[in-house]
N, C-alpha and C. Protein backbone atom coordinates (compact mmCIF):
# COMPACT_ATOMS: atom_id res chain seq x y z
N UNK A 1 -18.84 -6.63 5.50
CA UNK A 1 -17.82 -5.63 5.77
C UNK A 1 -16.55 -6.00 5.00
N UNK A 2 -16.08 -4.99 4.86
CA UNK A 2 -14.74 -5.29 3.40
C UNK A 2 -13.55 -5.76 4.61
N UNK A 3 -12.83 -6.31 3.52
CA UNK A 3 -11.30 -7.33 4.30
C UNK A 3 -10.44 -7.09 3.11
N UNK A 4 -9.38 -6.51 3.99
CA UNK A 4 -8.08 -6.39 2.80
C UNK A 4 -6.55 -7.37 3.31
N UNK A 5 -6.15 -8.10 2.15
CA UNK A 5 -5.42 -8.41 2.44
C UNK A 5 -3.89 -8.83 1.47
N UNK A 6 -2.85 -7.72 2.29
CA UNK A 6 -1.75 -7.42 1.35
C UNK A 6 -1.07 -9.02 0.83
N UNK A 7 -0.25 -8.67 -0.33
CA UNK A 7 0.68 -9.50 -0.80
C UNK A 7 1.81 -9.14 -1.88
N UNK A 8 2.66 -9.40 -2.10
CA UNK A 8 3.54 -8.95 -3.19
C UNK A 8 5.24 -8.58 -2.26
N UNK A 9 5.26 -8.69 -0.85
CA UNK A 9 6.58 -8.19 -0.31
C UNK A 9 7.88 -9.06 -0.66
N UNK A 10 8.86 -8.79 -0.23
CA UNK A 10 9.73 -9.75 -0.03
C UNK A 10 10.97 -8.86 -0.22
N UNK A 11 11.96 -9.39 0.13
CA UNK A 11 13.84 -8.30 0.20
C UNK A 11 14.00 -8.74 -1.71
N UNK A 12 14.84 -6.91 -1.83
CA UNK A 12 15.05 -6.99 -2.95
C UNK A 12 16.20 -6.05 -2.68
N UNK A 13 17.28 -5.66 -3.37
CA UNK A 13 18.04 -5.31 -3.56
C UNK A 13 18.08 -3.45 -3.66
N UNK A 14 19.06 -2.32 -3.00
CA UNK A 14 18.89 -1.18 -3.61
C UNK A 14 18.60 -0.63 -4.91
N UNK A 15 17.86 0.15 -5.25
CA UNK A 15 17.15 0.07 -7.15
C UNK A 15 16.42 -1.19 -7.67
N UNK A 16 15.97 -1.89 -6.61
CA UNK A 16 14.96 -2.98 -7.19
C UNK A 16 13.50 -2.88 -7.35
N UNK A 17 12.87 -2.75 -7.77
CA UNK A 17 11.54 -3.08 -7.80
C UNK A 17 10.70 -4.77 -7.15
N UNK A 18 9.45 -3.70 -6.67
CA UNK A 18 8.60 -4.69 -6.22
C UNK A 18 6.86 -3.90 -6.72
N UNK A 19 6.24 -5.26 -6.75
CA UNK A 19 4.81 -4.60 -6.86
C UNK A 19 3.85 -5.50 -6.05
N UNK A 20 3.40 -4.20 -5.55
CA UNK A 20 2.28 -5.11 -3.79
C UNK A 20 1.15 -5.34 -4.34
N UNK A 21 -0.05 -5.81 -3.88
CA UNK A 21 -1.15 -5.91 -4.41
C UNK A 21 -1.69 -6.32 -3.01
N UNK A 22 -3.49 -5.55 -3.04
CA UNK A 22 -4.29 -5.49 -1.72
C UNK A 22 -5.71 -5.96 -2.41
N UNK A 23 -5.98 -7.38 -2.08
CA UNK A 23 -7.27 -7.72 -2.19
C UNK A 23 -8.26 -7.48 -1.05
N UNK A 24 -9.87 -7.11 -1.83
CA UNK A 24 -10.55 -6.66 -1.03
C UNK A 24 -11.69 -7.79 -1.26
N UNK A 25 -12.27 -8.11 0.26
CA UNK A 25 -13.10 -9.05 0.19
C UNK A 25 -14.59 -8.13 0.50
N UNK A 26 -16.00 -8.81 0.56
CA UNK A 26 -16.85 -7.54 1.05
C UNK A 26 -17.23 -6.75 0.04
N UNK A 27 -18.11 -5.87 0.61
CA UNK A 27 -18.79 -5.01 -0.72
C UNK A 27 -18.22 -3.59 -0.44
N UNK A 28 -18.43 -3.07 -1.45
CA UNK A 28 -18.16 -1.11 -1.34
C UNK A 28 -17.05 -1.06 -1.67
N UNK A 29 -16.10 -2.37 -2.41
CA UNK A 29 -14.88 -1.60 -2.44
C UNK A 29 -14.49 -0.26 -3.58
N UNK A 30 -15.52 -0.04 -4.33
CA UNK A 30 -15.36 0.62 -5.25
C UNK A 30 -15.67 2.37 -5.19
N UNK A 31 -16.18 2.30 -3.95
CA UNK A 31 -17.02 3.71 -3.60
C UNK A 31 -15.57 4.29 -2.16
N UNK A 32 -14.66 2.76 -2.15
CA UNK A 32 -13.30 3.98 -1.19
C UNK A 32 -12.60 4.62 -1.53
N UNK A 33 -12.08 5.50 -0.66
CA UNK A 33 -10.84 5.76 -0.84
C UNK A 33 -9.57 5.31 -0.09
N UNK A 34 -8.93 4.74 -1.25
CA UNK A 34 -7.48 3.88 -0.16
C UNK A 34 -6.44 4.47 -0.01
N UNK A 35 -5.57 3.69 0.83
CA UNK A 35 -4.41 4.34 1.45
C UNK A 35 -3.36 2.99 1.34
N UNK A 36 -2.12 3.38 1.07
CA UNK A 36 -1.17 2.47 1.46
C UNK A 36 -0.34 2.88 2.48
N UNK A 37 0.04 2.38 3.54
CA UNK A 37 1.09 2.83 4.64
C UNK A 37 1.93 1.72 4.86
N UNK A 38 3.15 2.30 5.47
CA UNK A 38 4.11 1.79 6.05
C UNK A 38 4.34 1.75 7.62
N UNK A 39 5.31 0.80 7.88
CA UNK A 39 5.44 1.24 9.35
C UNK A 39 6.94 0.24 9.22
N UNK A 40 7.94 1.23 9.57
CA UNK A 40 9.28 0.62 9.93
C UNK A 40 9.33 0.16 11.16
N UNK A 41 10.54 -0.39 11.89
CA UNK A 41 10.74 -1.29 13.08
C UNK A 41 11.29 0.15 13.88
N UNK A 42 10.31 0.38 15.23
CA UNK A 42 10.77 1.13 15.96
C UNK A 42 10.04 2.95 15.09
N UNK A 43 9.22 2.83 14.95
CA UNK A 43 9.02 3.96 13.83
C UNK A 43 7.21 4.25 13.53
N UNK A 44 6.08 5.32 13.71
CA UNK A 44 5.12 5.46 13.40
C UNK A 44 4.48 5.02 11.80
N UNK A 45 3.81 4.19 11.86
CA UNK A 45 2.77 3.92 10.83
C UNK A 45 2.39 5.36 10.29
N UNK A 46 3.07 5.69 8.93
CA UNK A 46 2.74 6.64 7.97
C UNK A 46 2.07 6.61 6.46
N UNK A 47 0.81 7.28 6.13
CA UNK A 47 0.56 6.83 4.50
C UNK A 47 1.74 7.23 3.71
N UNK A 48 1.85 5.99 2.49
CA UNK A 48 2.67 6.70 1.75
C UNK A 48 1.80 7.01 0.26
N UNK A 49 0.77 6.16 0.03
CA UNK A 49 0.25 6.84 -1.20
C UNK A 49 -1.59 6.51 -0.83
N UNK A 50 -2.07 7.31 -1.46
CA UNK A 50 -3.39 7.51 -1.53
C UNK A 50 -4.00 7.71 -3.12
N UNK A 51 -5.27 6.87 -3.22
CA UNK A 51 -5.65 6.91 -4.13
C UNK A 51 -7.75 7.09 -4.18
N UNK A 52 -7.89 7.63 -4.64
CA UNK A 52 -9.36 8.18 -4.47
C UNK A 52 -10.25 6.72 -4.76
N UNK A 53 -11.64 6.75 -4.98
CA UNK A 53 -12.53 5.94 -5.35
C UNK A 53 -12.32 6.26 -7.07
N UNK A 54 -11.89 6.71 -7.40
CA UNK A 54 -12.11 6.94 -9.03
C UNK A 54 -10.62 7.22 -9.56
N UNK A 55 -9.81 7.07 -8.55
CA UNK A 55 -8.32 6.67 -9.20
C UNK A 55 -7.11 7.92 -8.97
N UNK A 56 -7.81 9.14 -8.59
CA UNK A 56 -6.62 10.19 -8.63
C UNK A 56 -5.70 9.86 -7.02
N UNK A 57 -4.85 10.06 -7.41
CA UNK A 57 -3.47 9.53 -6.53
C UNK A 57 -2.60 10.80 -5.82
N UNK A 58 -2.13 10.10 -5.10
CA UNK A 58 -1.35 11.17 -3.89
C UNK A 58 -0.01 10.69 -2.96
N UNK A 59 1.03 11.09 -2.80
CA UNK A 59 2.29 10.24 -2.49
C UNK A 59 2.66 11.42 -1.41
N UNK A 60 3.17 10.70 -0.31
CA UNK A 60 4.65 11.16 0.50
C UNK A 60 5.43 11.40 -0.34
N UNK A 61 6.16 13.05 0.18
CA UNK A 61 7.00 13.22 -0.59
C UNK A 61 8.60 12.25 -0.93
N UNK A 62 8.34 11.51 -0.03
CA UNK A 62 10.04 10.42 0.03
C UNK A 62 9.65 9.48 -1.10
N UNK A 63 8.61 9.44 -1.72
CA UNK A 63 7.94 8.26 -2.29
C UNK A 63 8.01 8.73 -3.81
N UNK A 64 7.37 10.21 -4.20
CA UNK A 64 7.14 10.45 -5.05
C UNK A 64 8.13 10.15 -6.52
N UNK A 65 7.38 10.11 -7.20
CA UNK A 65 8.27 9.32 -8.29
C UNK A 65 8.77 8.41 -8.59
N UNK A 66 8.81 7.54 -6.92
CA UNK A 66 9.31 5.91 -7.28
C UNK A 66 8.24 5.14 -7.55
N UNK A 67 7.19 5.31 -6.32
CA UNK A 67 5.81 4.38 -6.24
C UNK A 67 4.69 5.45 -7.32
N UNK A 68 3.79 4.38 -7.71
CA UNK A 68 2.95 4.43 -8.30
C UNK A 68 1.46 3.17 -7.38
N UNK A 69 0.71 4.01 -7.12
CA UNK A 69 -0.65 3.48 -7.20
C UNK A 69 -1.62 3.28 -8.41
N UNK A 70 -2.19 2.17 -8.27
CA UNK A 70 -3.45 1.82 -8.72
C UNK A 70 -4.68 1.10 -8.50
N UNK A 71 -5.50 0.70 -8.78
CA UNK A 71 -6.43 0.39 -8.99
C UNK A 71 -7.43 -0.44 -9.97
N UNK A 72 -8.21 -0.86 -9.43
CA UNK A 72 -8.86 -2.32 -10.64
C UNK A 72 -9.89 -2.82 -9.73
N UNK A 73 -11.12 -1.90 -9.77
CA UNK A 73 -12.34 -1.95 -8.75
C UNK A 73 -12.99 -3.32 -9.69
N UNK A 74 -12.89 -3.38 -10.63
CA UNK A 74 -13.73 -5.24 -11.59
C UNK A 74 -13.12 -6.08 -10.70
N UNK A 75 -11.60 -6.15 -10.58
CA UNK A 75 -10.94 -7.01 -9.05
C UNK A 75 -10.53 -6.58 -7.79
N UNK A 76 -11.70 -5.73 -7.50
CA UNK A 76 -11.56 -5.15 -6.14
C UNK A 76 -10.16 -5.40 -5.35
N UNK A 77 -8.75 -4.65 -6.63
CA UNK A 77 -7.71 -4.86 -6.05
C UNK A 77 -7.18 -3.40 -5.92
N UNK A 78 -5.88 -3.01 -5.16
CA UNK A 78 -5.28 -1.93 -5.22
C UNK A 78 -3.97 -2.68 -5.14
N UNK A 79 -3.41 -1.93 -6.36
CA UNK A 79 -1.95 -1.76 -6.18
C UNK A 79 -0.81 -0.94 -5.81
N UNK A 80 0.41 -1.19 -5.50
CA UNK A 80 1.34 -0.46 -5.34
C UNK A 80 2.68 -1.04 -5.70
N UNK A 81 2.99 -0.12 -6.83
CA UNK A 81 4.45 0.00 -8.22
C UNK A 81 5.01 0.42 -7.21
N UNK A 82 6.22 0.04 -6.54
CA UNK A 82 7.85 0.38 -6.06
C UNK A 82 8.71 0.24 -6.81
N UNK A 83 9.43 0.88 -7.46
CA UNK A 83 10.70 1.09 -7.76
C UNK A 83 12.04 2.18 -7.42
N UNK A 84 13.12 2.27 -7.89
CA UNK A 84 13.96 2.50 -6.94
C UNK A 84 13.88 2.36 -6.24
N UNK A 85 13.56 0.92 -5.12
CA UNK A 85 13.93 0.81 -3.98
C UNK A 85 15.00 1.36 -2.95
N UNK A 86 14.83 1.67 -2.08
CA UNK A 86 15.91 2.31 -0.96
C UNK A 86 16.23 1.68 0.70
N UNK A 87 17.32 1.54 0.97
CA UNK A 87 16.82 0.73 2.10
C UNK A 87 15.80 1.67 3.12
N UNK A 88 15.48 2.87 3.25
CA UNK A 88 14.34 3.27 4.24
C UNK A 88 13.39 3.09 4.06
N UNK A 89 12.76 2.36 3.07
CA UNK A 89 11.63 1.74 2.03
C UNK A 89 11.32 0.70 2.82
N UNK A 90 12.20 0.06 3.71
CA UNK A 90 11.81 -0.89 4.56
C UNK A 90 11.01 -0.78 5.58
N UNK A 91 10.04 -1.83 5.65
CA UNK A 91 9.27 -1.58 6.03
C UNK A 91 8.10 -2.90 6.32
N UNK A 92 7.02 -2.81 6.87
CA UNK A 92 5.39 -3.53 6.74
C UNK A 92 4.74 -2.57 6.24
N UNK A 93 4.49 -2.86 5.00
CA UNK A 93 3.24 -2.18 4.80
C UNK A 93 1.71 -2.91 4.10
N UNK A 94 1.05 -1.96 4.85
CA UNK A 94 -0.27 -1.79 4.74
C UNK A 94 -1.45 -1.26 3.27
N UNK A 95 -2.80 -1.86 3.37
CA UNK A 95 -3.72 -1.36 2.81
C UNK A 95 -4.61 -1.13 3.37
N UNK A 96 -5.50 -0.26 3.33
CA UNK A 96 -6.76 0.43 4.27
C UNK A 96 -7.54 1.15 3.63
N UNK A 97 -8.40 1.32 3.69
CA UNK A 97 -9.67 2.20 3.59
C UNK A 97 -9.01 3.76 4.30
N UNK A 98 -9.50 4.40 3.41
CA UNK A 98 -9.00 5.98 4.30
C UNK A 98 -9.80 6.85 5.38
N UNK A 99 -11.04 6.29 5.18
CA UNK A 99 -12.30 6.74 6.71
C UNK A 99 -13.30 5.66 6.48
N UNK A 100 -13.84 5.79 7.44
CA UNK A 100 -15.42 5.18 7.68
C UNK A 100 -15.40 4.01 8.37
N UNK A 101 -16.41 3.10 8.52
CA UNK A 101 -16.57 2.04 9.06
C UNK A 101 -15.15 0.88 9.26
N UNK A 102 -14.50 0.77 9.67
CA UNK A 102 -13.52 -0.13 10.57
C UNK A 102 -12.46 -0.12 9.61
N UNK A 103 -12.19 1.44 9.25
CA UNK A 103 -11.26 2.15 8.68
C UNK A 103 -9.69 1.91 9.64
N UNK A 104 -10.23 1.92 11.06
CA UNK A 104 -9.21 1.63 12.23
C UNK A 104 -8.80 0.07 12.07
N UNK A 105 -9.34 -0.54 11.80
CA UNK A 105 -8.54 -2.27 11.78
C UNK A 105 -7.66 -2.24 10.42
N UNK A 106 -6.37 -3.03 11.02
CA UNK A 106 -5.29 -3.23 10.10
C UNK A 106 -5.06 -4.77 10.02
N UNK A 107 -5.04 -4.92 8.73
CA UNK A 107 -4.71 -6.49 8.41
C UNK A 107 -3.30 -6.42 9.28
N UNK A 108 -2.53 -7.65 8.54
CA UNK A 108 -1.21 -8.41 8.43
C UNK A 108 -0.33 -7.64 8.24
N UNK A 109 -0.48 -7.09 7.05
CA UNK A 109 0.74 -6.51 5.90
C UNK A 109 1.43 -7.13 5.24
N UNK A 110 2.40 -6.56 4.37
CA UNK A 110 3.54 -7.67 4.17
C UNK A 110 4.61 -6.86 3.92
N UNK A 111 5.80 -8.21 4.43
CA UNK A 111 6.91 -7.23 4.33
C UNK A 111 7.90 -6.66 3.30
N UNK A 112 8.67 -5.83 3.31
CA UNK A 112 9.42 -5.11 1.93
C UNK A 112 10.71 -4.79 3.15
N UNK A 113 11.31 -5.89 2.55
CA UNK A 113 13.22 -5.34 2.69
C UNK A 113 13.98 -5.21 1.70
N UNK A 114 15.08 -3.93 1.43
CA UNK A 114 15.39 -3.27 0.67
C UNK A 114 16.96 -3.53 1.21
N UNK A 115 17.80 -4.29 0.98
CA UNK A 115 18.94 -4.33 1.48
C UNK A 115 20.15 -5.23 0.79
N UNK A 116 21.22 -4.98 0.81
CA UNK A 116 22.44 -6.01 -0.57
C UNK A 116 22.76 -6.56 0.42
């Protein structure tokens, strides 16, 4: 069964960039479709970008144009490009599978603070 587990967070400054990265352990990672979400303090766990099994991509509109998703199924990794950071950008976020088998379990995350 696949295991994802985020890395790349840490506080960066308003207009800073960061880039996350979600390793997948397990087989099938190449046949998902993923999701990146957030979840602020005090605040519902929301996707902010989605990306198919074959790469076409999909953003919250608060997101669009800053973040960029990708992908690299040879290293069963998914990424996620932040730039222009904002402080509501803050956040834990997440990588997941978008349905199926233990689509419901959430790693760790990691965190992204956006603040001078």
């Amino acid at each position: 069964q696949v295991q994802f587990v985020e890395s790349g967070g840490g506080l960066v400054q308003p207009g800073g960039s960061l880039r996350l990265s979600c390793a997948a352990s397990g087989s099938g990672f190449s046949d998902y479709d993923m999701g990146w979400y957030r979840q602020a303090p005090g605040k519902q766990r929301e996707l902010v970008a989605a990306i198919t099994s074959v790469g076409i991509t999909n953003y919250v509109d608060s997101v669009v144009g800053r973040f960029t998703a990708s992908r690299d199924n040879a290293k069963t990794t998914v990424y996620l490009q932040m730039n222009s950071l904002k402080p509501e950008d803050t956040a834990v976020y997440y990588c997941n599978k978008r349905w199926g088998l233990r689509s419901g379990v959430w790693g760790q995350g990691t965190q992204v603070t956006v603040s001078s």
